[in-house]
PDB file of N, CA and C in Angstrom:
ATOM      1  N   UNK A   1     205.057 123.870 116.906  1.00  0.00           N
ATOM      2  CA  UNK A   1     204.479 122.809 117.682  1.00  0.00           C
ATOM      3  C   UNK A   1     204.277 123.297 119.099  1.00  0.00           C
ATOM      4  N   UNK A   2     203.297 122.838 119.605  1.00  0.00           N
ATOM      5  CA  UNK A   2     202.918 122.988 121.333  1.00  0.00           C
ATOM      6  C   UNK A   2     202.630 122.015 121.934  1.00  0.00           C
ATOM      7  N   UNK A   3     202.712 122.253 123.088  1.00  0.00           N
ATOM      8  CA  UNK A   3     202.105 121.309 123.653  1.00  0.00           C
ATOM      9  C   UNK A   3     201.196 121.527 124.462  1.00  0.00           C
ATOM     10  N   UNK A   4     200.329 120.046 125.219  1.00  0.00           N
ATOM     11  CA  UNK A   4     199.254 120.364 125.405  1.00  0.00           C
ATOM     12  C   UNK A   4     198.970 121.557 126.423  1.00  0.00           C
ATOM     13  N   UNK A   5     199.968 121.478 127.262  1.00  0.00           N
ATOM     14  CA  UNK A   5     199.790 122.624 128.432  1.00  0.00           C
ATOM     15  C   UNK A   5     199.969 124.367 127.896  1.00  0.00           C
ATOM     16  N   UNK A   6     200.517 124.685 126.313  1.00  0.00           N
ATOM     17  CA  UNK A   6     200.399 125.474 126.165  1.00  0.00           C
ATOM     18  C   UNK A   6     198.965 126.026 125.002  1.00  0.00           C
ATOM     19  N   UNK A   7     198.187 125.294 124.843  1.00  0.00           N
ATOM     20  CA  UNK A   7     196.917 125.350 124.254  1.00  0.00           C
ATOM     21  C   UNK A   7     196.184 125.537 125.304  1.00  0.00           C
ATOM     22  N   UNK A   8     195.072 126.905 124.537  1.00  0.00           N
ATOM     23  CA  UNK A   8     194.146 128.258 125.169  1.00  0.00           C
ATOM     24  C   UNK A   8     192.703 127.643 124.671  1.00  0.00           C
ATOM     25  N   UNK A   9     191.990 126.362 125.997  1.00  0.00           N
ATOM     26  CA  UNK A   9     190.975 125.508 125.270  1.00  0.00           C
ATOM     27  C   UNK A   9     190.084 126.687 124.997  1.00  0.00           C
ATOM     28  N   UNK A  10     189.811 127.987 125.489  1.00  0.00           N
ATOM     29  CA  UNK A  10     188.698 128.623 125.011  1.00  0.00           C
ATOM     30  C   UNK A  10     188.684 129.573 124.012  1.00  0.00           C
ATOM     31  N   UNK A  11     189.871 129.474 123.019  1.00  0.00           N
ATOM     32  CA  UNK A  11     189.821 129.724 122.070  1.00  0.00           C
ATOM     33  C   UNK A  11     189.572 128.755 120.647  1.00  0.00           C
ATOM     34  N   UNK A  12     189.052 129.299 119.789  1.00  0.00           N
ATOM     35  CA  UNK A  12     188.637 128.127 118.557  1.00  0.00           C
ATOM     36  C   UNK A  12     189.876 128.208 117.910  1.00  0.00           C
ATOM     37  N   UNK A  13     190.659 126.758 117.345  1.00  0.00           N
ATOM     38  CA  UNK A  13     191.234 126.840 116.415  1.00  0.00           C
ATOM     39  C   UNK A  13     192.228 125.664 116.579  1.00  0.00           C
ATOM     40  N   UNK A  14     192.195 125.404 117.824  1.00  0.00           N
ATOM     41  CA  UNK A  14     193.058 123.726 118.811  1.00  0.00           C
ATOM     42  C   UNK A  14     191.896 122.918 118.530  1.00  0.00           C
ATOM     43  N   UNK A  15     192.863 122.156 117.307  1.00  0.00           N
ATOM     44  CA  UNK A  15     191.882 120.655 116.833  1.00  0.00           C
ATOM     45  C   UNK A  15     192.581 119.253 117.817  1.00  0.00           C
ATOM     46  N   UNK A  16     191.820 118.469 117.982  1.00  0.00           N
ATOM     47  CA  UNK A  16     191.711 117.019 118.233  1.00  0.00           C
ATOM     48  C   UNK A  16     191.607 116.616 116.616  1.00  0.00           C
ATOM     49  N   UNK A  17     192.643 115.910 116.690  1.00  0.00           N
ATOM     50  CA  UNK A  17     191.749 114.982 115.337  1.00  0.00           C
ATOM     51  C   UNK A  17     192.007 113.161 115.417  1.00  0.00           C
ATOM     52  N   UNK A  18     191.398 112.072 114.774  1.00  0.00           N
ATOM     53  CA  UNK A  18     191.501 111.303 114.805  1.00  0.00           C
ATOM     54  C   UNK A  18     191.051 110.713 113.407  1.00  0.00           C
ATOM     55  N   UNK A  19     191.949 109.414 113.675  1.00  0.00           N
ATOM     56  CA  UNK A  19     191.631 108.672 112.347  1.00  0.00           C
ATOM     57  C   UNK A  19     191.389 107.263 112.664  1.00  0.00           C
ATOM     58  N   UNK A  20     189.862 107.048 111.623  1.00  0.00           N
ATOM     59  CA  UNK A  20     189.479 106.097 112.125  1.00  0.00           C
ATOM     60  C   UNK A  20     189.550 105.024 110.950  1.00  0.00           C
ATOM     61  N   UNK A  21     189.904 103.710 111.052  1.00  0.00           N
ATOM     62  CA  UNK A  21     189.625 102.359 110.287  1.00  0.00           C
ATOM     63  C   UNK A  21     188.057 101.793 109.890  1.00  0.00           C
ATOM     64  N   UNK A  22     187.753 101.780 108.781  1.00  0.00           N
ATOM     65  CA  UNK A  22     186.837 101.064 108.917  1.00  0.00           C
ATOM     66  C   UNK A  22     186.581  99.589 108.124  1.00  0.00           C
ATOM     67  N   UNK A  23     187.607  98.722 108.491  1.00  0.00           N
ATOM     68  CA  UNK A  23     188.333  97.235 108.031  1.00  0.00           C
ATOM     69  C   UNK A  23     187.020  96.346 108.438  1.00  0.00           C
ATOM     70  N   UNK A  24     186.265  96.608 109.511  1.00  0.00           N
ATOM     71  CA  UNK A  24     185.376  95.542 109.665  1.00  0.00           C
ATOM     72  C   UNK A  24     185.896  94.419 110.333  1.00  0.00           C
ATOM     73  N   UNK A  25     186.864  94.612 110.795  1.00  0.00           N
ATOM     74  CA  UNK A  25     187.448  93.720 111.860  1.00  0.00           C
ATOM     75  C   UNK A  25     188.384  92.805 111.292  1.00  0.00           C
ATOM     76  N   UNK A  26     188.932  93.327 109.865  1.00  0.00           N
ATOM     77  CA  UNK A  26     189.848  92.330 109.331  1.00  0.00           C
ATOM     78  C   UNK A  26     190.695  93.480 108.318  1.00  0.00           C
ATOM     79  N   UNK A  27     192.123  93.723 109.279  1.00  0.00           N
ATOM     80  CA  UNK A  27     192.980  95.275 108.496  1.00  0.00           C
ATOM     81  C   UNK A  27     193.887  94.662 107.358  1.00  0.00           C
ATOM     82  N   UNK A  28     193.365  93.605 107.119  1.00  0.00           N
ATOM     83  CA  UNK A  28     194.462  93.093 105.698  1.00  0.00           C
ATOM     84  C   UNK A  28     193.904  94.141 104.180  1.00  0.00           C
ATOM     85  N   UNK A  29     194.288  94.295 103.416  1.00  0.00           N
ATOM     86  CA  UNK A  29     194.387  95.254 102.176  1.00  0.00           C
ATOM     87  C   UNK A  29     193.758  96.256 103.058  1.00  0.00           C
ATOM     88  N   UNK A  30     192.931  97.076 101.774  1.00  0.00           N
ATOM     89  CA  UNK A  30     193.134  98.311 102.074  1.00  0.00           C
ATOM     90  C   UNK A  30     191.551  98.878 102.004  1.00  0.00           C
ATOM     91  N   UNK A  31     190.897 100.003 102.609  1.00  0.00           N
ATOM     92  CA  UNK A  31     189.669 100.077 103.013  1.00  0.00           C
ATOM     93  C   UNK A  31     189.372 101.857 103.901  1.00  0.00           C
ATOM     94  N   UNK A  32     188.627 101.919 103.700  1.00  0.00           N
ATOM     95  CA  UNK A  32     188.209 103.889 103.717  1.00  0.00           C
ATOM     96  C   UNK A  32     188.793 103.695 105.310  1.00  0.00           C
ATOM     97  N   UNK A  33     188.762 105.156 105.679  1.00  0.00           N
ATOM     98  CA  UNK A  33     189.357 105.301 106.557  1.00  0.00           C
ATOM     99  C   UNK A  33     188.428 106.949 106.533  1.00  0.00           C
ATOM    100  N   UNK A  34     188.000 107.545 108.328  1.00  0.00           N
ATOM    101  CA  UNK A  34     187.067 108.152 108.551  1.00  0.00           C
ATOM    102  C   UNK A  34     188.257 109.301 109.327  1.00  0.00           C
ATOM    103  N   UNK A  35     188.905 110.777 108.776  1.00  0.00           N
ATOM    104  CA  UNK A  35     189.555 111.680 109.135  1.00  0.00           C
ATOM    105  C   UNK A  35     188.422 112.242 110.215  1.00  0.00           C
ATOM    106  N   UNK A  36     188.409 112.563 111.447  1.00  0.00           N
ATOM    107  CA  UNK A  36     187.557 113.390 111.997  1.00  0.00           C
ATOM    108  C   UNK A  36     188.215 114.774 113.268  1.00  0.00           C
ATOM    109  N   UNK A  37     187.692 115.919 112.991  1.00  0.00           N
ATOM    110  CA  UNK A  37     188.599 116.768 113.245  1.00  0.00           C
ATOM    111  C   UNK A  37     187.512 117.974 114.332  1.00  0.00           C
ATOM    112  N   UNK A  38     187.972 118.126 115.622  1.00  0.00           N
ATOM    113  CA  UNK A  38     187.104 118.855 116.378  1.00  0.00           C
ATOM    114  C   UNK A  38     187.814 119.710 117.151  1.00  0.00           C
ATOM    115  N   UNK A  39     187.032 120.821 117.229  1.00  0.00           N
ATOM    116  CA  UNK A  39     187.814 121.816 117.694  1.00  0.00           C
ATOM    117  C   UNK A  39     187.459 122.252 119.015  1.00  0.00           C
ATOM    118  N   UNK A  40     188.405 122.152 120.242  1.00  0.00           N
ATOM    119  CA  UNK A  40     187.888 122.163 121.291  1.00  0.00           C
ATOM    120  C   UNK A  40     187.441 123.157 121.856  1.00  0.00           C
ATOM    121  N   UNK A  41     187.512 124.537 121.776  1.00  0.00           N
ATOM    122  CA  UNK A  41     186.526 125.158 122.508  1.00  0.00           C
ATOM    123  C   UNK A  41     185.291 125.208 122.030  1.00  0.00           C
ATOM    124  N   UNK A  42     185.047 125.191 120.886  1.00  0.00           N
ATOM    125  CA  UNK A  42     183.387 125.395 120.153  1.00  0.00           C
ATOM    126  C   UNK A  42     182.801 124.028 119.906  1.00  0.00           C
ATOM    127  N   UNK A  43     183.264 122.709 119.610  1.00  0.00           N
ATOM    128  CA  UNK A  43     182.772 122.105 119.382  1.00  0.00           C
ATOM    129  C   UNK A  43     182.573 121.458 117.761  1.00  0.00           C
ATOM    130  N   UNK A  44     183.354 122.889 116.947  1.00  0.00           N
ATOM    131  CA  UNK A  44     182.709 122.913 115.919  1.00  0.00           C
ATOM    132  C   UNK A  44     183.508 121.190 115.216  1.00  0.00           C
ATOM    133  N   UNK A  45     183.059 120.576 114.481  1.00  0.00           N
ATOM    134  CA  UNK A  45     183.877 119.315 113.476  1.00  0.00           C
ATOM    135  C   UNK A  45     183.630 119.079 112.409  1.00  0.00           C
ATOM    136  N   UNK A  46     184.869 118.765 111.789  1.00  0.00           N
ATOM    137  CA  UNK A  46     184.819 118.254 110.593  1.00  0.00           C
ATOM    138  C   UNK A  46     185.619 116.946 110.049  1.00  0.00           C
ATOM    139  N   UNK A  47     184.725 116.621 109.295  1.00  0.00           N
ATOM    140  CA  UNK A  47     184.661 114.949 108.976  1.00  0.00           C
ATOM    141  C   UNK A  47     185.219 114.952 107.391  1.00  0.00           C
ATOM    142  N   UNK A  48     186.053 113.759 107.193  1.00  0.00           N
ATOM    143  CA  UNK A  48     186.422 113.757 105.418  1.00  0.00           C
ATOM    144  C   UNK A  48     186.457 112.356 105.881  1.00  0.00           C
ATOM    145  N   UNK A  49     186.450 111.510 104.116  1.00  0.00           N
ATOM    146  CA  UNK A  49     186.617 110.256 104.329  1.00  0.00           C
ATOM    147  C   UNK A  49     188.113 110.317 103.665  1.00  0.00           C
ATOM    148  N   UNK A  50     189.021 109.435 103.969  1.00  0.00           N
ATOM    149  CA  UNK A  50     189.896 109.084 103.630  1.00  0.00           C
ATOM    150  C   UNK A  50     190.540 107.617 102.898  1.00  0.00           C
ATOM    151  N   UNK A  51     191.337 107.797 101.704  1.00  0.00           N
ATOM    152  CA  UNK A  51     191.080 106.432 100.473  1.00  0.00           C
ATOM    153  C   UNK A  51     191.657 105.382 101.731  1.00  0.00           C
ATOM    154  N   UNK A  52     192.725 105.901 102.157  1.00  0.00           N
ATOM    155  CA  UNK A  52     193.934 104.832 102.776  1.00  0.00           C
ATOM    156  C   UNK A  52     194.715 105.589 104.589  1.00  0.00           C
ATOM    157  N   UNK A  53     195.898 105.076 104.833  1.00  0.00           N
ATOM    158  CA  UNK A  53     196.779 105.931 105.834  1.00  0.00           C
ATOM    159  C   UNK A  53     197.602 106.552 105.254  1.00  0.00           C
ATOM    160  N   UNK A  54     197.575 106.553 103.910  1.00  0.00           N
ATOM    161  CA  UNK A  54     198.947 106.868 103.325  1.00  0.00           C
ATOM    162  C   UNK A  54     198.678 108.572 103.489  1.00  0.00           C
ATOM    163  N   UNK A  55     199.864 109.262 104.076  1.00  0.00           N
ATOM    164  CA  UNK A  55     199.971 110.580 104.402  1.00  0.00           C
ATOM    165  C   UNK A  55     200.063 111.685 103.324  1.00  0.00           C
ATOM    166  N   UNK A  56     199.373 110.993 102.191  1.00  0.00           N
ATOM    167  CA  UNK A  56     199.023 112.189 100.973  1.00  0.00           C
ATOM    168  C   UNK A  56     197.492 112.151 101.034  1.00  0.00           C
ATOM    169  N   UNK A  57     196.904 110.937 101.483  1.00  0.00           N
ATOM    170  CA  UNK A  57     195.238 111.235 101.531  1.00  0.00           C
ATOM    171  C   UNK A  57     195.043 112.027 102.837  1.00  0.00           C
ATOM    172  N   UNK A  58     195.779 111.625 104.292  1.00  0.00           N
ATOM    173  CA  UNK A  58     195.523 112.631 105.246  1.00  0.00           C
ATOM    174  C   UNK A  58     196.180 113.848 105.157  1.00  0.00           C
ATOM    175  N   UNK A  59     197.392 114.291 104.282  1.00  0.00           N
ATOM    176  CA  UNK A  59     197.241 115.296 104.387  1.00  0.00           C
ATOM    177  C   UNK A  59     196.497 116.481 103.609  1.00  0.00           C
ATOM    178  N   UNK A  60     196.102 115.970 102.291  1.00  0.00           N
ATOM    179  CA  UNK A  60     194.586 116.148 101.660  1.00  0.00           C
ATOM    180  C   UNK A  60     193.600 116.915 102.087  1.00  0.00           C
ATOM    181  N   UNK A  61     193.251 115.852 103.156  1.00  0.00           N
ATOM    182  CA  UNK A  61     191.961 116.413 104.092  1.00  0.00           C
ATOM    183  C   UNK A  61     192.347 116.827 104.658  1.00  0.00           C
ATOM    184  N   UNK A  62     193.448 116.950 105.522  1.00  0.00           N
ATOM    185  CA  UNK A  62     193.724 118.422 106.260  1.00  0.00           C
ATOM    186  C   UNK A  62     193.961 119.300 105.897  1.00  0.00           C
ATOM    187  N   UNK A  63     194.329 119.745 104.818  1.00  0.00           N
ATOM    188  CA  UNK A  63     194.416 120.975 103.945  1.00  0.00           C
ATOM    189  C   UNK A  63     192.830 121.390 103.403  1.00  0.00           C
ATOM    190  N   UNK A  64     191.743 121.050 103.271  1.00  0.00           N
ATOM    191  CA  UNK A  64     190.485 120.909 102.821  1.00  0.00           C
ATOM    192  C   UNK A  64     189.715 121.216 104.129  1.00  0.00           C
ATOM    193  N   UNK A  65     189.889 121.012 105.509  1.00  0.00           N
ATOM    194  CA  UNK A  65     189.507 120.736 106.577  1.00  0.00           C
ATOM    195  C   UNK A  65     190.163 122.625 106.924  1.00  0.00           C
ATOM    196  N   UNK A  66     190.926 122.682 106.464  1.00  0.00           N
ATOM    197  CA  UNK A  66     192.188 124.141 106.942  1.00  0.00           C
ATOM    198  C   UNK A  66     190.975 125.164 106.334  1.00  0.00           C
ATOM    199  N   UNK A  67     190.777 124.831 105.306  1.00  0.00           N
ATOM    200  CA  UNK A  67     190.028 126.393 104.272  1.00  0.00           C
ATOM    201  C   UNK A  67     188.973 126.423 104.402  1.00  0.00           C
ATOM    202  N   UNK A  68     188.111 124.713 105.088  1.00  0.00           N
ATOM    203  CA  UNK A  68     186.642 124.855 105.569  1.00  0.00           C
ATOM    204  C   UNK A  68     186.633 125.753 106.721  1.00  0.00           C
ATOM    205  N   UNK A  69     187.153 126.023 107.384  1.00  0.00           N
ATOM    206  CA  UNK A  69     187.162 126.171 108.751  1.00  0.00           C
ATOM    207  C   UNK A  69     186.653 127.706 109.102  1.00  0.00           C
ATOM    208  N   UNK A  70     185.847 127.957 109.458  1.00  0.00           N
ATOM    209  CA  UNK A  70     185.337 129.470 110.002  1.00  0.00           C
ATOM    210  C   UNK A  70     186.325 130.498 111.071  1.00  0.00           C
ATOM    211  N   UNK A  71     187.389 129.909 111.155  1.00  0.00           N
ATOM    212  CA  UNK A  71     188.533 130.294 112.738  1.00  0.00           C
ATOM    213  C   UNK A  71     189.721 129.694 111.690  1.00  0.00           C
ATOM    214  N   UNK A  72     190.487 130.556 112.152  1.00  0.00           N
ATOM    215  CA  UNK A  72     192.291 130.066 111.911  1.00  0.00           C
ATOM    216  C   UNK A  72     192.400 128.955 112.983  1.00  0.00           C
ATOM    217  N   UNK A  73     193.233 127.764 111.994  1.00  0.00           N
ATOM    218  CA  UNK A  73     193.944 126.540 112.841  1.00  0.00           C
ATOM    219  C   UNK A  73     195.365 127.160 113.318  1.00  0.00           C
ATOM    220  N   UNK A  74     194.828 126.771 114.602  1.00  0.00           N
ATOM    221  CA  UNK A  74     195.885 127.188 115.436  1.00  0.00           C
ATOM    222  C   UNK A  74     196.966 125.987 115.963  1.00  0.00           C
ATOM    223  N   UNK A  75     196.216 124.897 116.460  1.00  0.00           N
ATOM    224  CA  UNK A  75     197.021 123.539 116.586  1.00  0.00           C
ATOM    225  C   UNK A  75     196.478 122.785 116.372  1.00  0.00           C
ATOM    226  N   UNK A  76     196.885 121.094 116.195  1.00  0.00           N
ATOM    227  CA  UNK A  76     196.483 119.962 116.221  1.00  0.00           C
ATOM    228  C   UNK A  76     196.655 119.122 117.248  1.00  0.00           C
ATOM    229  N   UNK A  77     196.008 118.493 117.407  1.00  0.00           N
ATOM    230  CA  UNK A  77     196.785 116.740 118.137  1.00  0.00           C
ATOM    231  C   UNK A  77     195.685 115.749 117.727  1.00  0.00           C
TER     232      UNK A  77
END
């Protein structure tokens, strides 16, 4: 783990990622959810949809997101 002050933004491989809801303005049951993952010096991103929050679908796509990737993942946040 690092932190942010020790991430090298002009190297590729320090992801941002976020996860997004898409409930429609009402989070009762359950409803896709938008993984999106960018890498800050290049720009480069990648997008998966996700079934739920449950941390076997995100970690899924981050493993899928890991082997797409043209650069070794170096960190997240």
């Amino acid at each position: 783990m690092r932190t942010f002050a020790q991430w090298d933004h002009s190297r590729a491989g320090f992801l941002e990622i976020d996860l997004v809801g898409h409930e429609g303005g009402d989070p009762r049951g359950e409803f896709a959810y938008t993984l999106c993952a960018t890498d800050v010096a290049s720009g480069w991103t990648e997008v998966r949809v996700v079934r739920n929050r449950a941390r076997r679908w995100t970690h899924e796509a981050l493993k899928e997101i890991r082997r797409q990737l043209p650069f070794a993942l170096l960190g997240l946040d």
